[in-house]
N, C-alpha and C. Protein backbone atom coordinates (compact mmCIF):
# COMPACT_ATOMS: atom_id res chain seq x y z
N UNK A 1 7.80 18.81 -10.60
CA UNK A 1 7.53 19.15 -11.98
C UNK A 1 7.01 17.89 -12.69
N UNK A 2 5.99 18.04 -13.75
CA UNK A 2 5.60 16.74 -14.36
C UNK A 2 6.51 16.59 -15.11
N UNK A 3 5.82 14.89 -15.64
CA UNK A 3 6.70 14.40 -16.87
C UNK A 3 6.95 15.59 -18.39
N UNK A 4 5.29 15.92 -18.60
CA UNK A 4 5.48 16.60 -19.28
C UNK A 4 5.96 18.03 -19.62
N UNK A 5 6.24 18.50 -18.43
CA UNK A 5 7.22 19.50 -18.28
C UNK A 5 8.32 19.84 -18.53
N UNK A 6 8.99 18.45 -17.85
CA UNK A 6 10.07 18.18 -17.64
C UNK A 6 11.10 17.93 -18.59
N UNK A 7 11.93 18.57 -19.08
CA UNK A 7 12.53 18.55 -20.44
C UNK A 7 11.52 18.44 -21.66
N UNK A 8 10.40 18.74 -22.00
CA UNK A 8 9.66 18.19 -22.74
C UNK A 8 9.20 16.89 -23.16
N UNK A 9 9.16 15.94 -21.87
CA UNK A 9 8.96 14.05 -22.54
C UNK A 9 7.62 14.50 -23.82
N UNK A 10 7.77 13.25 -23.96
CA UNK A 10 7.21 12.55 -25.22
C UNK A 10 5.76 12.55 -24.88
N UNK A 11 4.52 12.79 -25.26
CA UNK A 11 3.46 12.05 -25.11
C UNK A 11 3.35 10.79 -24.66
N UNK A 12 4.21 9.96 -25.12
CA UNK A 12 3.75 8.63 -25.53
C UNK A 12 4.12 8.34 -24.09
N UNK A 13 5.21 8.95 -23.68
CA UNK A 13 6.62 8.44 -22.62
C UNK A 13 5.60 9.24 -21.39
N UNK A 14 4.35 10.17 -21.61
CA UNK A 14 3.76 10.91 -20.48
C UNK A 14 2.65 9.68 -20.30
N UNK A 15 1.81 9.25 -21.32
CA UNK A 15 0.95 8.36 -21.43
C UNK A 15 1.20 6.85 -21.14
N UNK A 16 2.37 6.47 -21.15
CA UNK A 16 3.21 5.01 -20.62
C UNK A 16 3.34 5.31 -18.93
N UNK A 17 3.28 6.24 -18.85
CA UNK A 17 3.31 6.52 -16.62
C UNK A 17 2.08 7.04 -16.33
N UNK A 18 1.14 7.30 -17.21
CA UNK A 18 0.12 7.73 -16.96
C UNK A 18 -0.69 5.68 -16.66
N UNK A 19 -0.53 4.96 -17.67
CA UNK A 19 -1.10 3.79 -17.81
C UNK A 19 -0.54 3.23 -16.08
N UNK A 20 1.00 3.03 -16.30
CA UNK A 20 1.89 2.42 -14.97
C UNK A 20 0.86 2.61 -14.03
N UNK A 21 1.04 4.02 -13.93
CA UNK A 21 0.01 4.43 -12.63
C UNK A 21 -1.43 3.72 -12.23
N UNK A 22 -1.97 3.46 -13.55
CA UNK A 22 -3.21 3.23 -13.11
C UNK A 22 -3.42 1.84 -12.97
N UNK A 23 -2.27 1.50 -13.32
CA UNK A 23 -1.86 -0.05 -13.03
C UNK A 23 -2.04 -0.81 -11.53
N UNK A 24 -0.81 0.12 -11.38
CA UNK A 24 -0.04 0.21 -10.03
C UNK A 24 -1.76 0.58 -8.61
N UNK A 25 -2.41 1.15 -8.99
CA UNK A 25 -3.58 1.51 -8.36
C UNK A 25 -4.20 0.59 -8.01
N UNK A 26 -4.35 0.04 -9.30
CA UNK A 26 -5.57 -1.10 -9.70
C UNK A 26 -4.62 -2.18 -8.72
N UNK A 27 -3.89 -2.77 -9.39
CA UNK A 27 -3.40 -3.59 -8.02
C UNK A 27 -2.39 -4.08 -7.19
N UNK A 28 -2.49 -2.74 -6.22
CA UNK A 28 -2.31 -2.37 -5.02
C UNK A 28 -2.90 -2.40 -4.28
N UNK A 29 -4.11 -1.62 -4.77
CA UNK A 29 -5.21 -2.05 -3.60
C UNK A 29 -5.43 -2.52 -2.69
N UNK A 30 -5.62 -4.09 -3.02
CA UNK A 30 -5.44 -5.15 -2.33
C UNK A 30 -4.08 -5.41 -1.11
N UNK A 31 -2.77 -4.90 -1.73
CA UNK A 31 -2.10 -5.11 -1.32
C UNK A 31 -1.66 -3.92 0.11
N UNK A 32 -2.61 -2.65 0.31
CA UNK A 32 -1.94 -1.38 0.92
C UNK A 32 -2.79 -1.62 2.07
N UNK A 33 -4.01 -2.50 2.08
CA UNK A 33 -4.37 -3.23 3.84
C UNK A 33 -3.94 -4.15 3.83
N UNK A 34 -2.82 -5.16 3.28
CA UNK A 34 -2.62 -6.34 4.06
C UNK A 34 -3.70 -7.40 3.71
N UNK A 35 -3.73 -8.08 5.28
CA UNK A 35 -4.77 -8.80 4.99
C UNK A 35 -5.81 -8.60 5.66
N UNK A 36 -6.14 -7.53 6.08
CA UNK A 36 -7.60 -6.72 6.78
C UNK A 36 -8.23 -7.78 7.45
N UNK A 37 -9.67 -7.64 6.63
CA UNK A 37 -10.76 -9.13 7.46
C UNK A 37 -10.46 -10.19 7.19
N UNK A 38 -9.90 -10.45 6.74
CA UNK A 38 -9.29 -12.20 5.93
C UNK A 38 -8.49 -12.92 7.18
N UNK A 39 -7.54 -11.74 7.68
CA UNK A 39 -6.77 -12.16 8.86
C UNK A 39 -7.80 -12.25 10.32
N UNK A 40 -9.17 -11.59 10.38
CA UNK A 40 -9.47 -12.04 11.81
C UNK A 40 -10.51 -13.44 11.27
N UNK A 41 -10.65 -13.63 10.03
CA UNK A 41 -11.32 -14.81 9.74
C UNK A 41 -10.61 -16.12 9.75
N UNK A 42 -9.05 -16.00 9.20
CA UNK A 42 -8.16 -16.45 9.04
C UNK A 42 -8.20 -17.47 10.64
N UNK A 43 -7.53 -15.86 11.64
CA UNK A 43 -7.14 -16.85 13.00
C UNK A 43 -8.53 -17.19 13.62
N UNK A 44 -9.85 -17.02 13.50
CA UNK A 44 -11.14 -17.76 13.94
C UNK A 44 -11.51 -18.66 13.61
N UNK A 45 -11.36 -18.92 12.39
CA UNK A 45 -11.69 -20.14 11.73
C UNK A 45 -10.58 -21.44 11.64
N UNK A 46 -9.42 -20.67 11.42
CA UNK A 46 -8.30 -21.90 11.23
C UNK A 46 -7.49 -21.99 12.06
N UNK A 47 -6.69 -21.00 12.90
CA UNK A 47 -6.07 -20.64 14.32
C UNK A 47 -6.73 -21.41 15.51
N UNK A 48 -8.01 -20.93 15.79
CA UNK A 48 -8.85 -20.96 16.46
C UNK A 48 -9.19 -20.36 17.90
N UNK A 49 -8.24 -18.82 17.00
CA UNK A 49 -8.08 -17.69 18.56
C UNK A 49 -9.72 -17.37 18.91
N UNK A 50 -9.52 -16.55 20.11
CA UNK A 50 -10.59 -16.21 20.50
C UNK A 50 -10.95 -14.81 19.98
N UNK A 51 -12.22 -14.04 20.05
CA UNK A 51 -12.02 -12.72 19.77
C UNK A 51 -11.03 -11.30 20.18
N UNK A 52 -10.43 -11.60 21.62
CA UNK A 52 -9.48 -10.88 22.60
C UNK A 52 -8.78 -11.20 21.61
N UNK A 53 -7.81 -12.37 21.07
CA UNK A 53 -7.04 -11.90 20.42
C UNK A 53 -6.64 -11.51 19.17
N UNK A 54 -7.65 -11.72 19.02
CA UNK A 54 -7.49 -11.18 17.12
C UNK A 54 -7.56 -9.82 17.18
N UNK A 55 -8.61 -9.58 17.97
CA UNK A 55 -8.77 -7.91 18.49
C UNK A 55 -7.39 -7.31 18.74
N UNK A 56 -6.49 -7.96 19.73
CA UNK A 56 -5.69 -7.43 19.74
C UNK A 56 -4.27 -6.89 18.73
N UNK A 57 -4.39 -8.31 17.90
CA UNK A 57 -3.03 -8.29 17.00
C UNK A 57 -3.80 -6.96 15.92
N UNK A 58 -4.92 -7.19 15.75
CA UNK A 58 -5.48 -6.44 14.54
C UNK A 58 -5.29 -4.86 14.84
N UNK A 59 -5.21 -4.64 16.69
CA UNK A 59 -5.48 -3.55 16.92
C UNK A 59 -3.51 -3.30 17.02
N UNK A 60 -2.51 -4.07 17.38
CA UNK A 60 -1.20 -3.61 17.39
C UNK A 60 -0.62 -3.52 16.22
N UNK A 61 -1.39 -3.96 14.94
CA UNK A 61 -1.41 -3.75 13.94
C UNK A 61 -1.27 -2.67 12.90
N UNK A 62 -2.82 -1.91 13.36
CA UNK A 62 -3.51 -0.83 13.17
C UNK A 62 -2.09 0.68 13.73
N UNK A 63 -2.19 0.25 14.99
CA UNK A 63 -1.28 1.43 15.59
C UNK A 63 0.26 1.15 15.07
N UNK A 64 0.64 0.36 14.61
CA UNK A 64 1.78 0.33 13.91
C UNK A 64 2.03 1.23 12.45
N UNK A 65 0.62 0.46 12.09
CA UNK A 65 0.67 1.63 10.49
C UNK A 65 0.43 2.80 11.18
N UNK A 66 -0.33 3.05 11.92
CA UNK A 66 -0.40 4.65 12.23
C UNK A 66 0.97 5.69 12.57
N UNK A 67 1.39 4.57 13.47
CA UNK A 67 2.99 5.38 14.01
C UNK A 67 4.29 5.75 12.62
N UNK A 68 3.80 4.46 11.66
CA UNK A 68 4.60 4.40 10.26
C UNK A 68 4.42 5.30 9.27
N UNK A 69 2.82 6.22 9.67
CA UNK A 69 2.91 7.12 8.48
C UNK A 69 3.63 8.24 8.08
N UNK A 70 3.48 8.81 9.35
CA UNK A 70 4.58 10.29 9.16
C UNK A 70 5.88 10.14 8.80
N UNK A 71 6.51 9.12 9.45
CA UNK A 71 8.15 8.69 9.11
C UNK A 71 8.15 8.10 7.53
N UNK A 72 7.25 7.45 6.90
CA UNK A 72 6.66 6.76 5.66
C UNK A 72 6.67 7.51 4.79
N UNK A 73 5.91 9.14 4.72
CA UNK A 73 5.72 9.97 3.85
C UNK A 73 6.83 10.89 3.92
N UNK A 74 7.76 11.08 4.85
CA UNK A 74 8.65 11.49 5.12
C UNK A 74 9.99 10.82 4.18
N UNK A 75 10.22 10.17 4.42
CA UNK A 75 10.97 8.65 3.64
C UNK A 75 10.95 9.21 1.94
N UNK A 76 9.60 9.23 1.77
CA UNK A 76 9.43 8.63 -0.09
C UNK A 76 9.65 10.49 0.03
N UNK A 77 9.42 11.59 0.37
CA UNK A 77 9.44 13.15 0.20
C UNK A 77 11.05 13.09 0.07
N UNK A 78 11.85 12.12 0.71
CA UNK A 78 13.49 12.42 1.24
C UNK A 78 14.26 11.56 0.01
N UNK A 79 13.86 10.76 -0.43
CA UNK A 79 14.08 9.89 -1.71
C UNK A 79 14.17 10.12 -2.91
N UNK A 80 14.36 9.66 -3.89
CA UNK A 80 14.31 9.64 -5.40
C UNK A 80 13.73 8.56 -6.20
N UNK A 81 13.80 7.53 -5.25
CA UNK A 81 13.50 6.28 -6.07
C UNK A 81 12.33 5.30 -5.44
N UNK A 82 11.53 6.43 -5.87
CA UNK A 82 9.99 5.65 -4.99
C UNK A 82 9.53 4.87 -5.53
N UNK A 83 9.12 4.43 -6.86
CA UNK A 83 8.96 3.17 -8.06
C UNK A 83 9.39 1.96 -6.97
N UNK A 84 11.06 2.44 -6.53
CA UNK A 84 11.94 0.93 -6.06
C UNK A 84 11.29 0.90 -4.29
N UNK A 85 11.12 1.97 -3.75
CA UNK A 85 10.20 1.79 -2.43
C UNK A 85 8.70 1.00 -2.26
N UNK A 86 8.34 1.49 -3.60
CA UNK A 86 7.23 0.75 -3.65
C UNK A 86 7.11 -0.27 -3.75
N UNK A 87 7.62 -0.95 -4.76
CA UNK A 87 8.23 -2.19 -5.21
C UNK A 87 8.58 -3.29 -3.88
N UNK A 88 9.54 -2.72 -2.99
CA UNK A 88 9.98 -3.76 -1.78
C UNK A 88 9.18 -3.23 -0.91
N UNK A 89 8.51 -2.22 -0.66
CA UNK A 89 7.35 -2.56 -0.05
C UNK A 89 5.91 -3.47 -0.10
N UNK A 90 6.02 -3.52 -1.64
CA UNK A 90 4.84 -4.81 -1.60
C UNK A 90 5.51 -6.13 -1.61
N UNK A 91 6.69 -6.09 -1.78
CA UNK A 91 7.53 -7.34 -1.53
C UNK A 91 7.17 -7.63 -0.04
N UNK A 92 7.51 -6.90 0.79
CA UNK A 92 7.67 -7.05 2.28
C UNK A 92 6.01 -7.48 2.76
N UNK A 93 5.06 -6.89 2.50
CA UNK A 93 4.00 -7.18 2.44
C UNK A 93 3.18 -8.14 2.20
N UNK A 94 3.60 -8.61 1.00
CA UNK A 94 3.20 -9.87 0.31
C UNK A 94 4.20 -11.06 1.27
N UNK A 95 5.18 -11.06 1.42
CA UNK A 95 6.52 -12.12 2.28
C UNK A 95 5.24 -12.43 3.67
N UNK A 96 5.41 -10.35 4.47
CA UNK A 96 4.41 -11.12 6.03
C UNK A 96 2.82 -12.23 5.46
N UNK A 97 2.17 -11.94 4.48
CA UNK A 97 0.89 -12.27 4.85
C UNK A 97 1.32 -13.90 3.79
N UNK A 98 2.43 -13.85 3.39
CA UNK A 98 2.37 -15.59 2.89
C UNK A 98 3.03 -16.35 4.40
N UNK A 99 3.85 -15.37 5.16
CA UNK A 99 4.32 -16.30 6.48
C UNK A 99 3.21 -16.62 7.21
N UNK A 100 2.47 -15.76 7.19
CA UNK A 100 1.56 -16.27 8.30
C UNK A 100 1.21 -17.69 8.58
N UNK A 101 0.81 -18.71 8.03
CA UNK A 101 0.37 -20.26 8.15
C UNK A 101 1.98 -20.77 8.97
N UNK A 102 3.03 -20.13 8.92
CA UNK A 102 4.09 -20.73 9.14
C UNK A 102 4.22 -20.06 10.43
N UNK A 103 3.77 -19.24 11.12
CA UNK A 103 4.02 -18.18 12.33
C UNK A 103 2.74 -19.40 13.41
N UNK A 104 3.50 -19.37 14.66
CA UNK A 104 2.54 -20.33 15.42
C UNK A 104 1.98 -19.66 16.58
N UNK A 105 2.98 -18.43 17.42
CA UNK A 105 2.59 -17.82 18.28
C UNK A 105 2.50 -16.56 18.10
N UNK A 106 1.46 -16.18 18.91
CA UNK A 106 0.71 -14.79 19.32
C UNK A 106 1.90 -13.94 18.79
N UNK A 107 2.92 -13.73 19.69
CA UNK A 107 4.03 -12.59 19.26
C UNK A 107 4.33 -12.31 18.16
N UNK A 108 4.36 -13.97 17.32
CA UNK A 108 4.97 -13.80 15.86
C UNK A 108 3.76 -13.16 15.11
N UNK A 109 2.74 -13.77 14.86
CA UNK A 109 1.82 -13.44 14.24
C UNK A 109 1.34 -11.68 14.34
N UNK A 110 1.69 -11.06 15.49
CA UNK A 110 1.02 -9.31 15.93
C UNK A 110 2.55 -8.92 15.56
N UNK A 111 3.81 -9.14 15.46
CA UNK A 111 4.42 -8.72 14.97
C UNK A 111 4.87 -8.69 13.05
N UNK A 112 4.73 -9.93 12.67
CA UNK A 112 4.62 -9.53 10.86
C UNK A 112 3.44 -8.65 10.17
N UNK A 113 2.44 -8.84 11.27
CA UNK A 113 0.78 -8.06 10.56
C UNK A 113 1.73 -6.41 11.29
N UNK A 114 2.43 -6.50 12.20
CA UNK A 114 2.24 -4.70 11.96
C UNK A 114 3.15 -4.61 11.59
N UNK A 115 4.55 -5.09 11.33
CA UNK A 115 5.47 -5.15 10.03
C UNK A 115 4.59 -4.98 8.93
N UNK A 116 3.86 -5.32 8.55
CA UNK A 116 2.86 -5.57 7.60
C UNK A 116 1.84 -4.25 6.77
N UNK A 117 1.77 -3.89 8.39
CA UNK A 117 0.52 -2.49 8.42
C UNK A 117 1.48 -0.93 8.24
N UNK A 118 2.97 -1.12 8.91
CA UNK A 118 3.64 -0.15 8.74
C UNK A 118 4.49 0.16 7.51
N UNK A 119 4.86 -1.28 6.94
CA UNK A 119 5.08 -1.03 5.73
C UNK A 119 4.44 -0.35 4.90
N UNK A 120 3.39 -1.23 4.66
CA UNK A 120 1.90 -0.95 3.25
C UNK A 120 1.76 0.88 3.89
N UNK A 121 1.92 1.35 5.05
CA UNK A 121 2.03 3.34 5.17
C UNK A 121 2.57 3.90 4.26
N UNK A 122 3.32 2.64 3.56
CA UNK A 122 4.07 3.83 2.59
C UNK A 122 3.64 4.41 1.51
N UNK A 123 2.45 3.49 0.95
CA UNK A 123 1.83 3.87 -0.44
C UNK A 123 0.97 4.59 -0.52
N UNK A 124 0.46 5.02 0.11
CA UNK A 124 -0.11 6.09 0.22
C UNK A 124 0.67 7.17 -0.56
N UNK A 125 1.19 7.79 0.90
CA UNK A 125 2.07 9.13 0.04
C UNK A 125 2.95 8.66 -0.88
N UNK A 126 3.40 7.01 -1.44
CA UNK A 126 3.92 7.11 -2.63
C UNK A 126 3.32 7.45 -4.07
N UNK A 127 2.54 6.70 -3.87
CA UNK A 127 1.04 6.90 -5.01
C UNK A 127 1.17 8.49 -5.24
N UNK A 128 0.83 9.28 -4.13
CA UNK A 128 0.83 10.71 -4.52
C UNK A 128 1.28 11.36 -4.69
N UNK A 129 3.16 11.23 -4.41
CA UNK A 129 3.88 11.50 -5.00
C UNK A 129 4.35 11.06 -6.46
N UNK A 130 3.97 10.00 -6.76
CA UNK A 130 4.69 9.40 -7.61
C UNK A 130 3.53 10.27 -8.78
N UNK A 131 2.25 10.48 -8.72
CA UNK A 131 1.10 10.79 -9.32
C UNK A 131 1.91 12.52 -9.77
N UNK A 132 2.24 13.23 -8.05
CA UNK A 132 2.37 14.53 -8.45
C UNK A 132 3.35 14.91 -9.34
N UNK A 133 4.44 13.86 -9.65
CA UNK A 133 5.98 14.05 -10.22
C UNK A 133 4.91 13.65 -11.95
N UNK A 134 4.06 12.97 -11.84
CA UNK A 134 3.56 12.53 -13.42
C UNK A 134 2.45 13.54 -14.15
N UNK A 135 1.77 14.34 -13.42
CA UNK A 135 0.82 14.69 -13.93
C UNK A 135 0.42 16.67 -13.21
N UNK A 136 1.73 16.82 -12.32
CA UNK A 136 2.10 18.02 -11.93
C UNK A 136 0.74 18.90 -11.05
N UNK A 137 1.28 19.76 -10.51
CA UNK A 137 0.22 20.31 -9.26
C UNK A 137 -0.89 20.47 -10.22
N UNK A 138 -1.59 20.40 -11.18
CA UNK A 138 -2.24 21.76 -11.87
C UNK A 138 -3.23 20.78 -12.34
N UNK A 139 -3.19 18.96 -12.08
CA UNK A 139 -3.50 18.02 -12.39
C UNK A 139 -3.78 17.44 -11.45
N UNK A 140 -3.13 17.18 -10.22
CA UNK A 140 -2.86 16.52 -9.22
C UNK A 140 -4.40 15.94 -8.37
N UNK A 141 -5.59 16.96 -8.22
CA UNK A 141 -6.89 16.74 -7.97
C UNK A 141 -7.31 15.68 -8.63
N UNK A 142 -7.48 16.11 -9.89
CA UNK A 142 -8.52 14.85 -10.78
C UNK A 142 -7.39 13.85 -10.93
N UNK A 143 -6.12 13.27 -10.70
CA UNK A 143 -5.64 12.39 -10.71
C UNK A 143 -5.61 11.56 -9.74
N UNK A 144 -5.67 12.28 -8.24
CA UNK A 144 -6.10 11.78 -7.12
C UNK A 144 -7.67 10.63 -7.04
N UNK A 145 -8.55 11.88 -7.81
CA UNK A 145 -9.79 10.84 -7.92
C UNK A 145 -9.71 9.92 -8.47
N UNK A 146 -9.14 9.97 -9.94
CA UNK A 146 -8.74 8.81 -10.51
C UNK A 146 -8.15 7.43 -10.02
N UNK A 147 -6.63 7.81 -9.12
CA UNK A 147 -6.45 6.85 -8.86
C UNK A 147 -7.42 6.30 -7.39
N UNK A 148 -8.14 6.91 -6.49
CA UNK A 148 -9.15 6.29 -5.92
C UNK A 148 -9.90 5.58 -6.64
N UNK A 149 -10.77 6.29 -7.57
CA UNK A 149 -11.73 5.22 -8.80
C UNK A 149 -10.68 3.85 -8.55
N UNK A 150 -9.84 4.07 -9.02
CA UNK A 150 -9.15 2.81 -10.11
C UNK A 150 -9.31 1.79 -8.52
N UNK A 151 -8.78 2.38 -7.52
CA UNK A 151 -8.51 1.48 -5.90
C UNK A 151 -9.63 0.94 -6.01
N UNK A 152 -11.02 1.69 -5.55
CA UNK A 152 -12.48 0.79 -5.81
C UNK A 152 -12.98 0.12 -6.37
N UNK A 153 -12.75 0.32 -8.02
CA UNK A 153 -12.95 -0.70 -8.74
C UNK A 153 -12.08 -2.04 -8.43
N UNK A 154 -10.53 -2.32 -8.05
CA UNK A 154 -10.19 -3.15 -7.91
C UNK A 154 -11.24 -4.15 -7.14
N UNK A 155 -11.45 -3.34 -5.30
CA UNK A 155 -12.23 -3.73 -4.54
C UNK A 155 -13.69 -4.57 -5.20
N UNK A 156 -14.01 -3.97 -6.14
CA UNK A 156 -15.30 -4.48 -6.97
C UNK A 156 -15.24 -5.77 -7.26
N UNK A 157 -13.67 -5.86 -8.46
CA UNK A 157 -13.65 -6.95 -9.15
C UNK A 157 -12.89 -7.79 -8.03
N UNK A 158 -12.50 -7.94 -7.23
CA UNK A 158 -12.28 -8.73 -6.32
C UNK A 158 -13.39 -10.04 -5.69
N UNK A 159 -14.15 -8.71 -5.75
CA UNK A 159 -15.87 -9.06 -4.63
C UNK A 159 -16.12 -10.04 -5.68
């Protein structure tokens, strides 16, 4: 049920989670791949792995978030307090990709990036839950686009 449904909130109190949200979009972004290409530039340039292995961590990486999604969206559907999931999930996120300079071997490094990749699974279906509880099924489409817009533009002003 939306906010504004929901006991009747406030405008103001529908329009204050309407903003959060687009907040929370804007930047996240950045934060729901990790550190994508940055990390195989990262260990080429300053590491000084070879391509085999960047390939690889990037790819045990990859299949980590993949295995993390269903149990991920599962999680925030079984919950109440996805705001606070989200929250220590970009905690956890942000923690692996500042360890990295401090991680020296192969193991460590393919294990915090898919700590990393399986975490950040979660925002996804949090975002869209958290979207569907604010702006209710009947909304839920054009809020979806929205918060994509808002993801891309981050990507923009980044560039």
């Amino acid at each position: 049920m939306a906010i504004a449904e929901a006991g009747g909130a406030s405008t103001a109190r529908v329009d204050r989670a309407r903003r959060a949200l687009d907040a929370l979009n804007f930047f996240l972004a950045d934060v729901r791949g990790g550190l994508g290409p940055y990390l195989a530039i990262y260990l080429l340039s300053v590491r000084n792995w070879n391509e085999a292995e960047i390939g690889i961590v990037m790819s045990i990486s990859a299949i980590a978030g993949i295995l993390a999604e269903t149990p991920g969206g599962a999680l925030i559907d079984a919950i109440r307090a996805k705001r606070t999931v989200v929250a220590l999930a970009a905690l956890v996120v942000t923690a692996g990709s500042l360890l990295l300079p401090f991680l020296s071997t192969f193991l460590a490094v393919a294990l915090s990036q898919a700590t990393v990749s399986a975490v950040g699974s979660i925002f996804g279906p949090a975002i869209a839950a958290i979207s569907l509880g604010i702006v209710g099924h009947a909304h839920f489409a054009r809020r979806t686009g929205r918060n994509e817009a808002l993801r891309a533009d981050s990507g923009h002003v980044e560039a």
